[in-house]
Protein backbone atom coordinates (compact mmCIF):
# COMPACT_ATOMS: atom_id res chain seq x y z
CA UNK A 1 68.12 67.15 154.45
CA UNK A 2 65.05 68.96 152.74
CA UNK A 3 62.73 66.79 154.06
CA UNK A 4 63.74 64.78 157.77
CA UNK A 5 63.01 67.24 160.43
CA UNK A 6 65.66 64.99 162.51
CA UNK A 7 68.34 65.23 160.72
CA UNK A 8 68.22 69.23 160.61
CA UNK A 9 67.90 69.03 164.23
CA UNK A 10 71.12 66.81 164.30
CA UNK A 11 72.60 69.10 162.34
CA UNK A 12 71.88 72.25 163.69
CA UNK A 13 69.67 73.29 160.72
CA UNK A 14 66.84 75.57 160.47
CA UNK A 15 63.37 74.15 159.97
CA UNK A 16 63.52 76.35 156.42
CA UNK A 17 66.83 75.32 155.25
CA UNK A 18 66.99 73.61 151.88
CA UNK A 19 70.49 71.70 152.52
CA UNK A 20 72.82 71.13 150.17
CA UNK A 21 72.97 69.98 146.55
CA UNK A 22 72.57 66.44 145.39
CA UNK A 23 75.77 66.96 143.40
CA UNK A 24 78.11 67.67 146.32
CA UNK A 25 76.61 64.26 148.25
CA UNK A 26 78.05 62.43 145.16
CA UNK A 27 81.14 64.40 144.86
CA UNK A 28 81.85 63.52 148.44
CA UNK A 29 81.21 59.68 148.37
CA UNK A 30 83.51 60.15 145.51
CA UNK A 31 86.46 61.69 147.18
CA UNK A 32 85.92 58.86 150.03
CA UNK A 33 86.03 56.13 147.76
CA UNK A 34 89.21 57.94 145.91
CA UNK A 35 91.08 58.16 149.57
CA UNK A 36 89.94 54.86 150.74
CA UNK A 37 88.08 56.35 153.86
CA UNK A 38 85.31 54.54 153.22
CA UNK A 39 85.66 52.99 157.21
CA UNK A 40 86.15 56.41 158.73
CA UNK A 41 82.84 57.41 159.42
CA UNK A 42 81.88 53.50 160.68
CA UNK A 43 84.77 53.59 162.96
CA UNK A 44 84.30 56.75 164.68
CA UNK A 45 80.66 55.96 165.31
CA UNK A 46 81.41 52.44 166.58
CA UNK A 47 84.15 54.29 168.83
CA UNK A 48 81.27 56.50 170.75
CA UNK A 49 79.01 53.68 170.70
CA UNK A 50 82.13 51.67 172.66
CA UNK A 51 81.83 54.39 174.99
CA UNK A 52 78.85 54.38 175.56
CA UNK A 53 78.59 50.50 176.34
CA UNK A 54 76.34 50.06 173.00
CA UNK A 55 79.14 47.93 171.89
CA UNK A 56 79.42 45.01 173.59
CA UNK A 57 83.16 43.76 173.85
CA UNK A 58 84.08 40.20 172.92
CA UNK A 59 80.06 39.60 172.49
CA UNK A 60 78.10 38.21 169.89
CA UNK A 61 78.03 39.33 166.13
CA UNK A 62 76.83 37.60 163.11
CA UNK A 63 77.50 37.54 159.58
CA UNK A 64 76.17 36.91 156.08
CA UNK A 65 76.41 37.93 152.39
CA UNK A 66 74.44 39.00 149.63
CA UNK A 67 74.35 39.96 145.71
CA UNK A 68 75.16 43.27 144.63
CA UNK A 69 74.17 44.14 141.52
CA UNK A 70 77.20 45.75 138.62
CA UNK A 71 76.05 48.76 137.50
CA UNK A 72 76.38 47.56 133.84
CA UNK A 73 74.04 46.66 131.66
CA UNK A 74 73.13 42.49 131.03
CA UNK A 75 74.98 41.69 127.56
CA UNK A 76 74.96 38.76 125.24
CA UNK A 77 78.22 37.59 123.93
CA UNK A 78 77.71 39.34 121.10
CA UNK A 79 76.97 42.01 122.40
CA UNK A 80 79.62 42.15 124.53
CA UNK A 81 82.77 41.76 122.06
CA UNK A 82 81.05 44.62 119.81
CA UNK A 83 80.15 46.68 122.87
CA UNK A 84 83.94 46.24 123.93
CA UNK A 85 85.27 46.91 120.57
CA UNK A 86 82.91 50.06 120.89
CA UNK A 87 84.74 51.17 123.96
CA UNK A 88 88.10 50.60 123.29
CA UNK A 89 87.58 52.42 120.13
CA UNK A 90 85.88 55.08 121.78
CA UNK A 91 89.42 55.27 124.13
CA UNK A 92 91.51 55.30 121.31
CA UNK A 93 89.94 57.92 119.91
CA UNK A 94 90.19 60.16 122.73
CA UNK A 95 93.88 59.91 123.60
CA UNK A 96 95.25 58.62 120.02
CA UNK A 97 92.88 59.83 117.75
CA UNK A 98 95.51 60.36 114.43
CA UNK A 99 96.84 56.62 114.99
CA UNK A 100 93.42 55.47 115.33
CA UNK A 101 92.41 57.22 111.73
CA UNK A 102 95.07 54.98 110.45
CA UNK A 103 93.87 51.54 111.77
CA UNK A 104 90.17 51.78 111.04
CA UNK A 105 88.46 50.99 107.97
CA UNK A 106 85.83 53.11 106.88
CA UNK A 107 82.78 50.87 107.86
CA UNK A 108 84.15 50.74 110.98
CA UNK A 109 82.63 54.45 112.13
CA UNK A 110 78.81 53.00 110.76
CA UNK A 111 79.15 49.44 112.45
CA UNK A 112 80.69 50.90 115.84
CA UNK A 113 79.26 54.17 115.73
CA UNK A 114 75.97 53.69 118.19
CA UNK A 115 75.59 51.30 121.12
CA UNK A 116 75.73 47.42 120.40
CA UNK A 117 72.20 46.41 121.25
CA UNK A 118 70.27 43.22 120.40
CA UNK A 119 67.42 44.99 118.62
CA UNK A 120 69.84 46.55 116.30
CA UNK A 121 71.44 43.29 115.83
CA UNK A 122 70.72 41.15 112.32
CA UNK A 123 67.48 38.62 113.70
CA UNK A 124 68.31 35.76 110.84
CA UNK A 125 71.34 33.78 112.85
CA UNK A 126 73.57 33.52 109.55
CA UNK A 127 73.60 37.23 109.42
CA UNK A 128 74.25 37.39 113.45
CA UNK A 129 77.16 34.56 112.36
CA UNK A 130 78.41 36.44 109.76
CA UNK A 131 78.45 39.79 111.81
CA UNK A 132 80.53 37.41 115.33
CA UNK A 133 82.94 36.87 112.09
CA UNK A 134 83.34 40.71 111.18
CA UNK A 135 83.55 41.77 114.96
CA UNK A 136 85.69 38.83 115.64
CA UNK A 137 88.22 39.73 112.48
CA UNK A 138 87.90 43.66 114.18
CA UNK A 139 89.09 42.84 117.34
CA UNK A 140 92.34 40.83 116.29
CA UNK A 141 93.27 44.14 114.81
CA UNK A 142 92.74 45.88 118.11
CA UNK A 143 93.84 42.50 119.99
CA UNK A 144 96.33 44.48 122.07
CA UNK A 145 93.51 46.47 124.05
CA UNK A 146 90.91 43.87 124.24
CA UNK A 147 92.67 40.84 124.78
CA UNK A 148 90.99 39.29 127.67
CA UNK A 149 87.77 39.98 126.03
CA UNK A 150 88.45 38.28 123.05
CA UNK A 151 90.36 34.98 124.48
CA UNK A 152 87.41 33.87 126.00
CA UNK A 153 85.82 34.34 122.96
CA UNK A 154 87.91 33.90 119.86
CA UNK A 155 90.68 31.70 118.23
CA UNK A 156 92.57 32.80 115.05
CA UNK A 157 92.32 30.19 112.50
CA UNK A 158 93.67 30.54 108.84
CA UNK A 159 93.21 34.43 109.11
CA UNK A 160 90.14 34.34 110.71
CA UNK A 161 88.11 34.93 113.54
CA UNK A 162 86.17 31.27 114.76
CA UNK A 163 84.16 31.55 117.91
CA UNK A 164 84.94 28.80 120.41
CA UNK A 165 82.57 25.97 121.30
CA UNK A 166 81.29 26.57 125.05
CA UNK A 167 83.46 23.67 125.95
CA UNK A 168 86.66 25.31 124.33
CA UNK A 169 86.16 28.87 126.48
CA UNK A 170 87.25 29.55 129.83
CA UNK A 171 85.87 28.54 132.79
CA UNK A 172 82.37 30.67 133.48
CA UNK A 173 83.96 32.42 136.85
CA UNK A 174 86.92 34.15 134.96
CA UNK A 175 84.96 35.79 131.79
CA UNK A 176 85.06 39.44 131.86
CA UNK A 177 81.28 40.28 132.33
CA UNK A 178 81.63 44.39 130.58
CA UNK A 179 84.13 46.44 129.20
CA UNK A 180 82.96 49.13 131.99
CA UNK A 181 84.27 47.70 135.12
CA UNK A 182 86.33 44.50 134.58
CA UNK A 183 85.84 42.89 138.02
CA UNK A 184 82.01 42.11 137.88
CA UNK A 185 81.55 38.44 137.29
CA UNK A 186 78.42 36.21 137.19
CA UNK A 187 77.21 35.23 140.25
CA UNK A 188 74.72 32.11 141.31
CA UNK A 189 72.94 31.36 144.66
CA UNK A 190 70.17 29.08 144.84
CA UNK A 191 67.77 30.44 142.10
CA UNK A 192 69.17 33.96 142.11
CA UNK A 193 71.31 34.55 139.04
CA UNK A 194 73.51 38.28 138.80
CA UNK A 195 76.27 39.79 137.17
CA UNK A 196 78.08 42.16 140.08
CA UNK A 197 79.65 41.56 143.43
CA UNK A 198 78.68 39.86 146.54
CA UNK A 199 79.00 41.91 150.27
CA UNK A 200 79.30 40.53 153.29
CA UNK A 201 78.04 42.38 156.52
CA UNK A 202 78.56 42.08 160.30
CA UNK A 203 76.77 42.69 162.80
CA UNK A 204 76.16 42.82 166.96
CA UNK A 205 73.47 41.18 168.16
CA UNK A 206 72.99 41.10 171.18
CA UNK A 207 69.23 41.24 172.77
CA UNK A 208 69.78 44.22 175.01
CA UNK A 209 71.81 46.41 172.47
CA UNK A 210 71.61 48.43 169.49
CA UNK A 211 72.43 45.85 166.05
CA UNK A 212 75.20 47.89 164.85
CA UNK A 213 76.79 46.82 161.82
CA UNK A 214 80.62 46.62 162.82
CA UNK A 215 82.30 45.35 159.18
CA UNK A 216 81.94 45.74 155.47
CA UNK A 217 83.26 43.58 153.11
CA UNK A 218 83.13 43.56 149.10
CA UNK A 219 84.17 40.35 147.56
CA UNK A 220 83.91 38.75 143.56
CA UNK A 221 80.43 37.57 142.90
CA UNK A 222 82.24 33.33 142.24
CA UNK A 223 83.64 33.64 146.04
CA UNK A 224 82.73 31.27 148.27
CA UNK A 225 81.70 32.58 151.56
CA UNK A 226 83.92 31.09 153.74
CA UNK A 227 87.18 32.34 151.64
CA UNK A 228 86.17 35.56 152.99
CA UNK A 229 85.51 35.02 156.67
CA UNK A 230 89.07 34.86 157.62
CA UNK A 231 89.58 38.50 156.25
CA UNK A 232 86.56 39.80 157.72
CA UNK A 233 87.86 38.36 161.37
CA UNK A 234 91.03 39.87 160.85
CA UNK A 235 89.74 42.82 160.12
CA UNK A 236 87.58 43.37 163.33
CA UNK A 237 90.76 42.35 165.18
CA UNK A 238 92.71 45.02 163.89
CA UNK A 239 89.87 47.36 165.44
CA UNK A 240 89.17 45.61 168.50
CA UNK A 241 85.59 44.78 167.38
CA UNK A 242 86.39 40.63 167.84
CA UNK A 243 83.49 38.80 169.11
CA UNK A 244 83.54 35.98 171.30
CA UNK A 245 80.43 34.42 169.67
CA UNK A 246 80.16 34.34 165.60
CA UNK A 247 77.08 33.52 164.22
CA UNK A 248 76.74 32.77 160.47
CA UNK A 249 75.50 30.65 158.07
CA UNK A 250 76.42 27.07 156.09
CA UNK A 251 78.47 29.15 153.38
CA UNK A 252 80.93 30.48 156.11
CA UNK A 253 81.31 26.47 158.15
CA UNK A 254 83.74 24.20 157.75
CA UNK A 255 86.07 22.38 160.22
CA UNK A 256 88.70 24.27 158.97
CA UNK A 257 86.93 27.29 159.77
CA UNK A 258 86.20 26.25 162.96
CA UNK A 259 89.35 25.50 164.31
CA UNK A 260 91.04 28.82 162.93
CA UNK A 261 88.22 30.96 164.36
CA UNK A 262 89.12 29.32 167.77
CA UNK A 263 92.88 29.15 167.99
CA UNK A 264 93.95 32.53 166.18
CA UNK A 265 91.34 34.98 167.84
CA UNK A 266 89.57 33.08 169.44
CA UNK A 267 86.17 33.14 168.48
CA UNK A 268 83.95 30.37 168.91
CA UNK A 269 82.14 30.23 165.50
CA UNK A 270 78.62 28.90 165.71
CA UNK A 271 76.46 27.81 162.44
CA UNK A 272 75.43 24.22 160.67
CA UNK A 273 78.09 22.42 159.11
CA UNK A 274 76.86 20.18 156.83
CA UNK A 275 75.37 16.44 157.48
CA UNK A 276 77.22 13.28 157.24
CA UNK A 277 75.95 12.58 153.98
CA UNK A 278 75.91 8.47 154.60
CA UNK A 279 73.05 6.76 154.14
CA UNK A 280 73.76 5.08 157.95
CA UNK A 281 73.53 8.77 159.11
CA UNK A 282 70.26 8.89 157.82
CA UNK A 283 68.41 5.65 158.74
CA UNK A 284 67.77 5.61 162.63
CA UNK A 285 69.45 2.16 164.39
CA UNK A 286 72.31 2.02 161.29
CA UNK A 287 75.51 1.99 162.60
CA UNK A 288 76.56 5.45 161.70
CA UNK A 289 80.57 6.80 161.94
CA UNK A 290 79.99 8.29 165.70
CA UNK A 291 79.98 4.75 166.65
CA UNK A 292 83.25 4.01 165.80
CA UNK A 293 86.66 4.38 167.85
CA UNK A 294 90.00 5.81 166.10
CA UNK A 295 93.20 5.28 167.21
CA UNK A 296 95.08 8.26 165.33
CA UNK A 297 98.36 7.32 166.44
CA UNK A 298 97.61 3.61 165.24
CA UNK A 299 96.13 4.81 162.02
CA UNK A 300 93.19 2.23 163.06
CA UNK A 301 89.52 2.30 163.09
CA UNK A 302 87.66 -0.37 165.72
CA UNK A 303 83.94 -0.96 164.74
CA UNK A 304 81.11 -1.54 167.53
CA UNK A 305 81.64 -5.36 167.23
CA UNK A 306 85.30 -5.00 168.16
CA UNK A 307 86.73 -5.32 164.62
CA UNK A 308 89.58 -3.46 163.21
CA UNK A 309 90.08 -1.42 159.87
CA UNK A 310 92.54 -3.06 157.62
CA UNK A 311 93.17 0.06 155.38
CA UNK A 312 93.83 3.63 156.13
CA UNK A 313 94.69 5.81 153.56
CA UNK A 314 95.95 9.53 153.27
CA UNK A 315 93.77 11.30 150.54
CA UNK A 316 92.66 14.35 149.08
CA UNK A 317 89.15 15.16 148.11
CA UNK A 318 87.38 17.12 145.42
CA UNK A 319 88.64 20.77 147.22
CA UNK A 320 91.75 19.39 147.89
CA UNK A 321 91.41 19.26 151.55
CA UNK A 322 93.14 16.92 153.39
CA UNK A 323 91.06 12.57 154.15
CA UNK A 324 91.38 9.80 155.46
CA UNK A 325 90.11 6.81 153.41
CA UNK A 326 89.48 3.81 155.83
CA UNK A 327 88.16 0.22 154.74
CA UNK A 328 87.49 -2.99 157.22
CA UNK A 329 88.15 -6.15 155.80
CA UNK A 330 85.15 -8.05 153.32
CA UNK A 331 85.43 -11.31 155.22
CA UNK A 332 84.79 -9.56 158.65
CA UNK A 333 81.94 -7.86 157.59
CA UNK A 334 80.19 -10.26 155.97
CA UNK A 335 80.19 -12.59 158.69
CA UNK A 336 78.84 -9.60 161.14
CA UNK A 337 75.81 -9.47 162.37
CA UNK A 338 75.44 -6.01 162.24
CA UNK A 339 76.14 -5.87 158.62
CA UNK A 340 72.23 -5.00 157.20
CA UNK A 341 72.50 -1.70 159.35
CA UNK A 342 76.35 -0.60 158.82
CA UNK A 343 77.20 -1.46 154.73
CA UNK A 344 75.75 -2.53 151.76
CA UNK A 345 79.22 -3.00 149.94
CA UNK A 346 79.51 -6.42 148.21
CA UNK A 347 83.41 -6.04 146.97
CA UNK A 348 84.92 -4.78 150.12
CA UNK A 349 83.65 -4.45 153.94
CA UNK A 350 82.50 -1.54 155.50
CA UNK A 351 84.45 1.96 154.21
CA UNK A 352 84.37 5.57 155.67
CA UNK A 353 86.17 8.63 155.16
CA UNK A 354 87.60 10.77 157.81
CA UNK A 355 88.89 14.98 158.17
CA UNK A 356 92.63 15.10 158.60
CA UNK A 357 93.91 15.71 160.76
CA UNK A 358 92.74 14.60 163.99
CA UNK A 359 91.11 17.95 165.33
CA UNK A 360 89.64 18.72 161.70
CA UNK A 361 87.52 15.70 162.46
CA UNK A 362 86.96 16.02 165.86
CA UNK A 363 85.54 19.79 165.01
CA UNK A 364 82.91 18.40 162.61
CA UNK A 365 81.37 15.92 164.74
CA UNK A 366 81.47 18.48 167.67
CA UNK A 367 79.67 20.74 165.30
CA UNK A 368 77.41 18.27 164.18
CA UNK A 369 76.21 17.25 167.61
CA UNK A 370 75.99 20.47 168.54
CA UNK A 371 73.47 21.36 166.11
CA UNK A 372 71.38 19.18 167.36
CA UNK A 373 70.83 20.59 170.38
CA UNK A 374 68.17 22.96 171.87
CA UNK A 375 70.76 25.46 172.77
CA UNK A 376 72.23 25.61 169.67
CA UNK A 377 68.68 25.68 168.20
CA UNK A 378 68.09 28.84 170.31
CA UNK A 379 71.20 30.54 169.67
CA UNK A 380 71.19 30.06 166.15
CA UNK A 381 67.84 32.02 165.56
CA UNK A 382 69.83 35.25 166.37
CA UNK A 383 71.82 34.90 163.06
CA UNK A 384 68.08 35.32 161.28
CA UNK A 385 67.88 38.71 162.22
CA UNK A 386 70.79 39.86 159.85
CA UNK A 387 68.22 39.37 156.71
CA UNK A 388 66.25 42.20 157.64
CA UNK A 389 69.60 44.27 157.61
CA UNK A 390 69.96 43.30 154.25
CA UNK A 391 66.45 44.60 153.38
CA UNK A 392 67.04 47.68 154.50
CA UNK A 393 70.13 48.13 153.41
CA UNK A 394 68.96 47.39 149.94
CA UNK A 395 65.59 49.11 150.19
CA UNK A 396 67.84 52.44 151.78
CA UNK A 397 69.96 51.63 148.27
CA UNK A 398 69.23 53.33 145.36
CA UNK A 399 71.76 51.07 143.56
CA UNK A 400 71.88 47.90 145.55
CA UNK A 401 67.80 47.67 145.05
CA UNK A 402 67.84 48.16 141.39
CA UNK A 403 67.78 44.70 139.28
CA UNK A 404 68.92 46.14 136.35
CA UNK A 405 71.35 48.99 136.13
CA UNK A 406 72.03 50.37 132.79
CA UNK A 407 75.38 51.12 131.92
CA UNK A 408 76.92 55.27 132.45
C-alpha cells in the first residue's frame, strides 16, 4: 500500500497516502480464517472473471501439491515431551493455577521454567537418559492433558517411566509433531523432508487465458495425493468451476481415479499412471499383458498361441484394492515356443495380475497407451506450468518460503 503505485490507483488512494497498519492486515486474515471466508474473496473474483470470458467453462485446469511448512519449531523427542510438559503446565497455570500449586513438586518450576532446548539439555547420554526418565515420570502425573504425547512415547512399567523401542511406538504418520498445533505431521517427498501440511492448488490453463487459480486445498502432510482429488473435484462442482480436461501429476492417477473423474462429473483426467512393472513390459519383442485376450464373463485369459489360463483368482493387493491373480498351466508353457520372451517361471506357467473389475483394467491400459502418444506428450506439458505458481506463491509467502519457523 505504501509502496505499489498500482494498487493506490486500484484503490482510489492518493499518491501520498501511507495506507493502513500492518496490524489491521493481520487482524483481518484473522477474522477470515475465524468465519471460514477464506473462499470469499477467490469466488467473487473468479465470478467477474466468468463474466468476462477469462474463465473458460468446462476447459482445462490442472492440479498439484506442495509442502507447507508448520510454523513450529523442529524438536527432538526429547525435546518434545519436555517442551509439551512445558506447555501444558504453562495452561494449567493460567486457568487452574491453585490446583496446579498442589500437583507440582518444587523442582518442577527450575526444570520447566525456560524453553526445552537441546543446548540446555545434559550432552553425556546417561544424564539425557536419566533426565527422558524424570520427564517421563512428570508427565504420568499430568497424563490426563498430555496423553497423546506421551503414548507414543512412554509405557509405565513398575512405577516408572521406560521409553519405547522405535519398533514399540506408533506408526511415524500419527505422532503428534508439537504441542502448538496438533495437526502438523512429518511429511516426505522424494528428498524433501518437513514437519507441516501439504496444499494442493488448481488452476486454468488454457493458452489464450489468464492462469487463474480456481481451488485451494489444505490437507495432512502423510496424505497421499490422490485421497484428495476427489474433494477438490467436488468442490469446483459445487461452484461451477468443473473442467472438462484435468491435468495433474502421478500422485493424483490411478484407474480408480480415472473412472470416477469420468462418470461422476465428468472430467476426463489426463496424467501418467504408472508402468506395467513386468519385466516383458520392459524388454521390446516379450510378450507383454496387452497381448493377451480376457474373457471377463469366462473368468479366462487366452495367450497369443491360443492357450487358456487355468487359474483366476479374486485378490487383494498391498492397498487393498481389488486383483485378479491369473496363472496358465506349467505343462503348456513349457512346451511353447514363445516361452524365452513371455516367463521365466520354473514351478508354474506364465502368471499375471489384472485391475478388478473389468473397466478398472481397461482404464489403465487406456491410460498407459495413451501416454505414449504425441498428443498426450503435448498436452501433458501444460500441467508443467503449475510449478511456477508454486514459486510464486511461496516466494509472495512470508510463511510458506521460510524453512524454519520458530515457534510463537
Amino acid at each position: 500500500m505504501r509502496a505499489r503505485i498500482d494498487w493506490k490507483y486500484a484503490l482510489g488512494l492518493d499518491l501520498t497516502d501511507d495506507g493502513f497498519h500492518y496490524s489491521a492486515l493481520s487482524e483481518f486474515r484473522t477474522r477470515l480464517v475465524e468465519g471460514s471466508l477464506e473462499y470469499v474473496l477467490l469466488d467473487r473474483l473468479l465470478e467477474r472473471c466468468q463474466e468476462r470470458g477469462w474463465l473458460k467453462t468446462r476447459g482445462r485446469q490442472r492440479t498439484d501439491s506442495t509442502h507447507i511448512v508448520g510454523a513450529v519449531r523442529a524438536l527432538n523427542q526429547l525435546e518434545l515431551v519436555g517442551e509439551t510438559l512445558r506447555a501444558t503446565l504453562n495452561v494449567l497455570a493460567t486457568v487452574a493455577p491453585d490446583w496446579l500449586k498442589e500437583q507440582v513438586a518444587p523442582e518442577w518450576y527450575e526444570r520447566y521454567g525456560d524453553r526445552i532446548e537441546d543446548y540446555r539439555l545434559p550432552k553425556e547420554k546417561t544424564e539425557r537418559e536419566a533426565l527422558s526418565r524424570r520427564i517421563g515420570d512428570d508427565g504420568f502425573h499430568l497424563l490426563a492433558s498430555v496423553e497423546q504425547i506421551w503414548a507414543q512415547q512412554y509405557r509405565m512399567t513398575n512405577g516408572h517411566a521406560r521409553r519405547l523401542t522405535p519398533q514399540e511406538r506408533p506408526p511415524v504418520g500419527e505422532w503428534l509433531r508439537s504441542p502448538y498445533d496438533r495437526d502438523v505431521r512429518y511429511g516426505r517427498r522424494r528428498a524433501r523432508e518437513w514437519i507441516g501440511y501439504k496444499v494442493h492448488l488448481t488452476e486454468g490453463c488454457e493458452d489464450e487465458l489468464p492462469h487463474l487459480i480456481t481451488q485451494v486445498a489444505t490437507a495432512p502432510a502423510t496424505q497421499q495425493d490422490h485421497h484428495a482429488l476427489d474433494a477438490i473435484q467436488a468442490d469446483l462442482a459445487a461452484r461451477d468451476l468443473l473442467p472438462a480436461q484435468h491435468l495433474v501429476d502421478a500422485g493424483y492417477m490411478s484407474a480408480k481415479r480415472i473412472l470416477h473423474s469420468r462418470d461422476t462429473y465428468p472430467i476426463d483426467l489426463i496424467g501418467p499412471v504408472h508402468i506395467d512393472p513386468s519385466w516383458q513390459a520392459r524388454i521390446p519383442g516379450a510378450v507383454d499383458i496387452s497381448q493377451f485376450a480376457i474373457d471377463w464373463l469366462r473368468e479366462q485369459v487366452t495367450c497369443p498361441q491360443g492357450q487358456h489360463s487355468v487359474s483366476w483368482y479374486r485378490s487383494k493387493d498391498a492397498k487393498g484394492e481389488s486383483i485378479v491373480q491369473v496363472v496358465f498351466a506349467q505343462e503348456t508353457c513349457q512346451a511353447c515356443a514363445l516361452r524365452s520372451r513371455c516367463t521365466d517361471a520354473r514351478s508354474t506357467g506364465r502368471s499375471m495380475t489384472l485391475r478388478f473389475p473389468q473397466e478398472r483394467h481397461e482404464a489403465l491400459q487406456t491410460a498407459r497407451a495413451r501416454q505414449q502418444t504425441d498428443i498426450f506428450k503435448s498436452l501433458y506439458r501444460c500441467r508443467s506450468g503449475i510449478e511456477g505458481t508454486f514459486s510464486q506463491t511461496t516466494r509472495k509467502s512470508n510463511t510458506a518460503s521460510q524453512e524454519t519457523v520458530v515457534e510463537q
